[in-house]
C-alpha atoms as a PDB file:
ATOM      1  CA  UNK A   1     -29.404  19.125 -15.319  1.00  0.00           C
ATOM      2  CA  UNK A   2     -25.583  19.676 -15.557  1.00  0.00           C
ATOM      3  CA  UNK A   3     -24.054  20.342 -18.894  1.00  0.00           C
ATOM      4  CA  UNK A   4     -20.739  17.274 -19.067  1.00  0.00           C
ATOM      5  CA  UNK A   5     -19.801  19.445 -22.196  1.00  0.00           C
ATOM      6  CA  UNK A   6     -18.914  22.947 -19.626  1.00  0.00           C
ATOM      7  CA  UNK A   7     -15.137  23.904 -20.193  1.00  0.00           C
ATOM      8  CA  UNK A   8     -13.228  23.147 -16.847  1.00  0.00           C
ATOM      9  CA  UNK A   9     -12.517  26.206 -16.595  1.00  0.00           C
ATOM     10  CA  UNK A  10     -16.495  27.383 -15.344  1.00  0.00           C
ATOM     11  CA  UNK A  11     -15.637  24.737 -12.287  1.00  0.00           C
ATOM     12  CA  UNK A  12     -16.216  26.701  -9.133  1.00  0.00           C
ATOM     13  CA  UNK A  13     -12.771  27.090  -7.407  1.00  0.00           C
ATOM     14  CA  UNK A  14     -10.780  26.038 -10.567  1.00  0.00           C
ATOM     15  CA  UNK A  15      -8.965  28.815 -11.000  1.00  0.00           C
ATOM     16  CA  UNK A  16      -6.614  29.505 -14.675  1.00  0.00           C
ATOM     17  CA  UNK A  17      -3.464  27.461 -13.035  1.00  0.00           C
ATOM     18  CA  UNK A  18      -5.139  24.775 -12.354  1.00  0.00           C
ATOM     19  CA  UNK A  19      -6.837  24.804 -15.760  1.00  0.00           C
ATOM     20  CA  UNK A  20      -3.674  24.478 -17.485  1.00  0.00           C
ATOM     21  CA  UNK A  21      -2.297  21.514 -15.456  1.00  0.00           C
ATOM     22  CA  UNK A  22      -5.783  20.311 -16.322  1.00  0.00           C
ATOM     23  CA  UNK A  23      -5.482  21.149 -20.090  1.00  0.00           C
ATOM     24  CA  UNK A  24      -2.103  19.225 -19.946  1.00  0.00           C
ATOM     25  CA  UNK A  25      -3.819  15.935 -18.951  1.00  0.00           C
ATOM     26  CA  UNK A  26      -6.270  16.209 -21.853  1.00  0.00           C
ATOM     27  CA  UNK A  27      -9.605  17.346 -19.753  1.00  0.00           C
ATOM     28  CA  UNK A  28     -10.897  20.255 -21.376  1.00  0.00           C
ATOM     29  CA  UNK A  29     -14.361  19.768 -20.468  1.00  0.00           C
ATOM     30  CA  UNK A  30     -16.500  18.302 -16.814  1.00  0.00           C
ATOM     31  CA  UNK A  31     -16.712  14.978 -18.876  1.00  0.00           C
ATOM     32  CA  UNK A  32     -13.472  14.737 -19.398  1.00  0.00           C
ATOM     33  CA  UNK A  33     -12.597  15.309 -15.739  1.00  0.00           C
ATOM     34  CA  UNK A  34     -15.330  12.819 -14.188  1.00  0.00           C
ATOM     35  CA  UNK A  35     -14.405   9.886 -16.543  1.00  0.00           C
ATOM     36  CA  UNK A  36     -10.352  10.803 -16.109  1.00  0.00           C
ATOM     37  CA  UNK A  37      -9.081   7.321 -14.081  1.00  0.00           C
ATOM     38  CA  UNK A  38      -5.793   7.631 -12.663  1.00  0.00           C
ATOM     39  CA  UNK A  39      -2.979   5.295 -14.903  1.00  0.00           C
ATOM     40  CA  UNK A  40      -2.140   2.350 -11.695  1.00  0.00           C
ATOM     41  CA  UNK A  41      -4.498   1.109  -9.322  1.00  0.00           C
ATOM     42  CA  UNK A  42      -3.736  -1.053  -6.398  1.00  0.00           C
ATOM     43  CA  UNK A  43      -6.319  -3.334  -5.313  1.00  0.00           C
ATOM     44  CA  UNK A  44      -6.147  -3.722  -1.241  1.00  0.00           C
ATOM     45  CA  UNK A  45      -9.557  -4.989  -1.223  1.00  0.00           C
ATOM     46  CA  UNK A  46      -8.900  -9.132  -1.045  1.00  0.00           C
ATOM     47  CA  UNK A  47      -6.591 -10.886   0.676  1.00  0.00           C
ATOM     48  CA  UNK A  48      -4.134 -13.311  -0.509  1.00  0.00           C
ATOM     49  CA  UNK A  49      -2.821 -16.462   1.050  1.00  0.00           C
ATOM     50  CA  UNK A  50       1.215 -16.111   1.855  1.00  0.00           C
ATOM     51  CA  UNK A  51       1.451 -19.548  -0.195  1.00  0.00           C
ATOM     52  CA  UNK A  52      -0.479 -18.284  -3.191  1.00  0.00           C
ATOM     53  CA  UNK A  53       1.755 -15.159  -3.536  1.00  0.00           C
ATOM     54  CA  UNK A  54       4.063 -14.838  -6.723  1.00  0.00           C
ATOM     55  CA  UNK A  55       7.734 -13.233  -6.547  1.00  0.00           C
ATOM     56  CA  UNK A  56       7.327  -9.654  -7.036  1.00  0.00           C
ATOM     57  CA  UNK A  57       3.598  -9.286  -7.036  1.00  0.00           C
ATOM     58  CA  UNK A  58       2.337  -6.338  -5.232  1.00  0.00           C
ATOM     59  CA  UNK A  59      -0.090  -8.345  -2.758  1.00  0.00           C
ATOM     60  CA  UNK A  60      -2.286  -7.406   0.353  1.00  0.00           C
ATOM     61  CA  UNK A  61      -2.142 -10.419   3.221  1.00  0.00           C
ATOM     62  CA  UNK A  62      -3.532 -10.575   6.440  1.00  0.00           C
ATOM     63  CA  UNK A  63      -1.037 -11.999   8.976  1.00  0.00           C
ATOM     64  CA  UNK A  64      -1.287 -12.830  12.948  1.00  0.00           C
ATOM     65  CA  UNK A  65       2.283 -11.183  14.672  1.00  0.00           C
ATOM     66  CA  UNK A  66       3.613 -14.359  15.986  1.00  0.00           C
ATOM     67  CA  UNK A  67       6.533 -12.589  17.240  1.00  0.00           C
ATOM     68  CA  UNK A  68       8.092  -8.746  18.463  1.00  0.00           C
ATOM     69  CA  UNK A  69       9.504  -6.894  16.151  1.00  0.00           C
ATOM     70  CA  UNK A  70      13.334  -7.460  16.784  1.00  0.00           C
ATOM     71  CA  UNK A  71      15.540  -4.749  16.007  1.00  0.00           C
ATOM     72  CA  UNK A  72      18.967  -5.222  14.076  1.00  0.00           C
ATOM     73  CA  UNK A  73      21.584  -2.453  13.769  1.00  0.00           C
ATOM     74  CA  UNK A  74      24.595  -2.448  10.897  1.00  0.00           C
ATOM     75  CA  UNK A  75      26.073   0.813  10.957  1.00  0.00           C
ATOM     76  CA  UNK A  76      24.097   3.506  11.155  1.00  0.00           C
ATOM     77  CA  UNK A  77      21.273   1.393   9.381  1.00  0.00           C
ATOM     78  CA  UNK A  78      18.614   0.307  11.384  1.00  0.00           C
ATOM     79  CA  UNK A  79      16.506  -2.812   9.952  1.00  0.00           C
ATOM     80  CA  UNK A  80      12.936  -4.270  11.950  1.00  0.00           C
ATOM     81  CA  UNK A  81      11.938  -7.503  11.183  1.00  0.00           C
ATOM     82  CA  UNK A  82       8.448  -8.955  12.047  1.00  0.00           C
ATOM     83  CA  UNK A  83       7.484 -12.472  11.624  1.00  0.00           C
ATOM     84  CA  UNK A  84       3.922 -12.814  10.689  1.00  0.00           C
ATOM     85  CA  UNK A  85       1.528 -16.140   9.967  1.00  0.00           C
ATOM     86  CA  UNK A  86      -1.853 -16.958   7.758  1.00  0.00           C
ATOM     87  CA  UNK A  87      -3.728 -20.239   7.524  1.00  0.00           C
ATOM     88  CA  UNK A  88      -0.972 -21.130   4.711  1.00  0.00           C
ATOM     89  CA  UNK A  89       2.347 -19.560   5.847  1.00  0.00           C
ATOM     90  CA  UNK A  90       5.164 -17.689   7.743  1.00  0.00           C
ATOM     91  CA  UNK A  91       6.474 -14.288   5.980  1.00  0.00           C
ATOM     92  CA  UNK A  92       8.903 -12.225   7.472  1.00  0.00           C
ATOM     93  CA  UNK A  93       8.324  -8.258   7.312  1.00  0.00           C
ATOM     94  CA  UNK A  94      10.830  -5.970   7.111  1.00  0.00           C
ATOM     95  CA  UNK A  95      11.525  -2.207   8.029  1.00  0.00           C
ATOM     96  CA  UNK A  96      14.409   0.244   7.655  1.00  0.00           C
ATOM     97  CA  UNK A  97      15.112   3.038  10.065  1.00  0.00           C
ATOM     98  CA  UNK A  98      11.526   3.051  11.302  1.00  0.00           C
ATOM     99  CA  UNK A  99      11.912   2.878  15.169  1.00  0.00           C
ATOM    100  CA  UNK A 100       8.254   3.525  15.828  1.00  0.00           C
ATOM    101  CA  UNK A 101       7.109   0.273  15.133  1.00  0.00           C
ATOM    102  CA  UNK A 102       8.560  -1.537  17.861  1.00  0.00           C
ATOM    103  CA  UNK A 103       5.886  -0.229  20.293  1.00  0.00           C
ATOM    104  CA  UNK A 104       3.007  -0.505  17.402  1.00  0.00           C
ATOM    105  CA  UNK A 105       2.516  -4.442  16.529  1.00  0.00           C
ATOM    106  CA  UNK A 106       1.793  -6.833  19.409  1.00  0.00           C
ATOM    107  CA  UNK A 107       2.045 -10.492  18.937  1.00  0.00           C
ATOM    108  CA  UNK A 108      -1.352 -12.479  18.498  1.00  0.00           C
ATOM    109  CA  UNK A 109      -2.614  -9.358  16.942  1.00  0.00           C
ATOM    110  CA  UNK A 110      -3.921 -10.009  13.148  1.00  0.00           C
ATOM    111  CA  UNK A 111      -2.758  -7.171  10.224  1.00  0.00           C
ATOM    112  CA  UNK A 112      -3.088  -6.343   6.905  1.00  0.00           C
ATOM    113  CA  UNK A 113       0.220  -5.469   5.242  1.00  0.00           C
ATOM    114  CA  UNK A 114       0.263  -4.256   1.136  1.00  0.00           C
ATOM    115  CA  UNK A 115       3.945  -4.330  -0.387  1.00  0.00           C
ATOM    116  CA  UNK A 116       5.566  -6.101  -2.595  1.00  0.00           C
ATOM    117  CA  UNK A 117       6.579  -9.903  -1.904  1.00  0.00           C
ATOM    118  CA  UNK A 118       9.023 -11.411  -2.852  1.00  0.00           C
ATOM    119  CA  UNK A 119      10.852 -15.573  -2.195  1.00  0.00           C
ATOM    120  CA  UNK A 120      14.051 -16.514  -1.432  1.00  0.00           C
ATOM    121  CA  UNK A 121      14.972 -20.029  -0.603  1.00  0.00           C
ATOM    122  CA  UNK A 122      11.162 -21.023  -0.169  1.00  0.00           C
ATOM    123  CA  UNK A 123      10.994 -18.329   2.150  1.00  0.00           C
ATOM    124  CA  UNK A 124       8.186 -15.538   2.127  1.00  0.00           C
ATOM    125  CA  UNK A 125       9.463 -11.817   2.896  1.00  0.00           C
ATOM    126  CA  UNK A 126       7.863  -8.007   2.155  1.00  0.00           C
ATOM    127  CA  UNK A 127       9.688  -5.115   2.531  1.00  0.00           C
ATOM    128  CA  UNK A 128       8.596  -1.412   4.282  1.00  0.00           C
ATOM    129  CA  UNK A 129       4.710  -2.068   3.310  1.00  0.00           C
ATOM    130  CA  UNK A 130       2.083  -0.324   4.279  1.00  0.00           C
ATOM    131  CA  UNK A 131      -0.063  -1.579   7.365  1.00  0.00           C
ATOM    132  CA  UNK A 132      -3.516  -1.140   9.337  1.00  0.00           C
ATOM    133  CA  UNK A 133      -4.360  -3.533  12.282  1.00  0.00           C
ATOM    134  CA  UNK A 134      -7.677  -5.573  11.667  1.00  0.00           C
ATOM    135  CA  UNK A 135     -10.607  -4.171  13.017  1.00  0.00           C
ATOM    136  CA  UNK A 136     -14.239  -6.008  13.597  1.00  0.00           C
END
C-alpha cells in the first residue's frame, strides 16, 4: 500500500530543485501532487456547430476544406486563409507567416481546428488554431 502522506521529496527521481518548485505550488506531500489539477483546461473532446459558436469562445469544429489555402502577402507579412464548411456553416481560417500549410490541407478533406472564434458581419473566422486531419 502506498503512503499519500510521503513528503515529495522521497519521489524517486525528484531531486531537491524540483522539490522547491514543488513546495512553491503548495504540494508538500504524494497527495498533494496526484490531486494537483492544472488552473485552465481546454476541452477538444466535442465538436461544435460553426452556427452555434459565440464571439470569442475558444471552440473545437470539424470543417470539410472546401477550398486551397490561398496565400496573401502585405509587406513582409504573410497571411493563409482557408475556407472551411460543417452541416451549419462557412468559417474562414486564418494563418500568419506559416508557409507550410499550403501543401498540408487538401480540399474535400474533413479537420478539426481548436482556436478561438470570433464574427464579424455574420461572418465566421478563427485565427492560427491548432489542427489534426480526421481520422476513422
Amino acid at each position: 500500500m502506498v503512503d499519500l502522506n510521503k513528503d515529495v521529496k522521497y519521489i524517486k527521481n525528484v531531486g531537491p530543485n524540483r522539490v522547491k518548485i514543488l513546495n512553491k505550488l503548495n504540494i508538500f506531500t504524494l497527495k498533494d501532487l496526484i490531486t494537483y489539477f492544472p488552473r485552465n483546461h481546454e476541452d477538444r473532446s466535442i465538436p461544435k456547430r460553426i452556427a452555434d459558436c459565440i464571439d470569442g469562445e475558444e471552440v473545437l469544429i470539424k470543417g470539410t476544406a472546401v477550398s486551397k489555402v490561398v496565400e496573401t502577402r502585405v509587406r513582409k507579412l504573410s497571411i493563409y486563409k482557408l475556407v472551411v464548411r460543417d452541416a451549419s456553416e462557412v468559417c474562414t481560417i486564418t494563418w500568419f507567416n506559416q508557409k507550410y500549410l499550403k501543401n498540408i490541407f487538401k480540399v474535400g478533406h474533413t479537420y478539426n481546428f481548436f482556436g478561438k472564434i470570433e464574427t464579424k458581419l455574420g461572418r465566421y473566422e478563427m485565427k492560427s488554431p491548432v489542427f489534426d486531419e480526421e481520422r476513422d
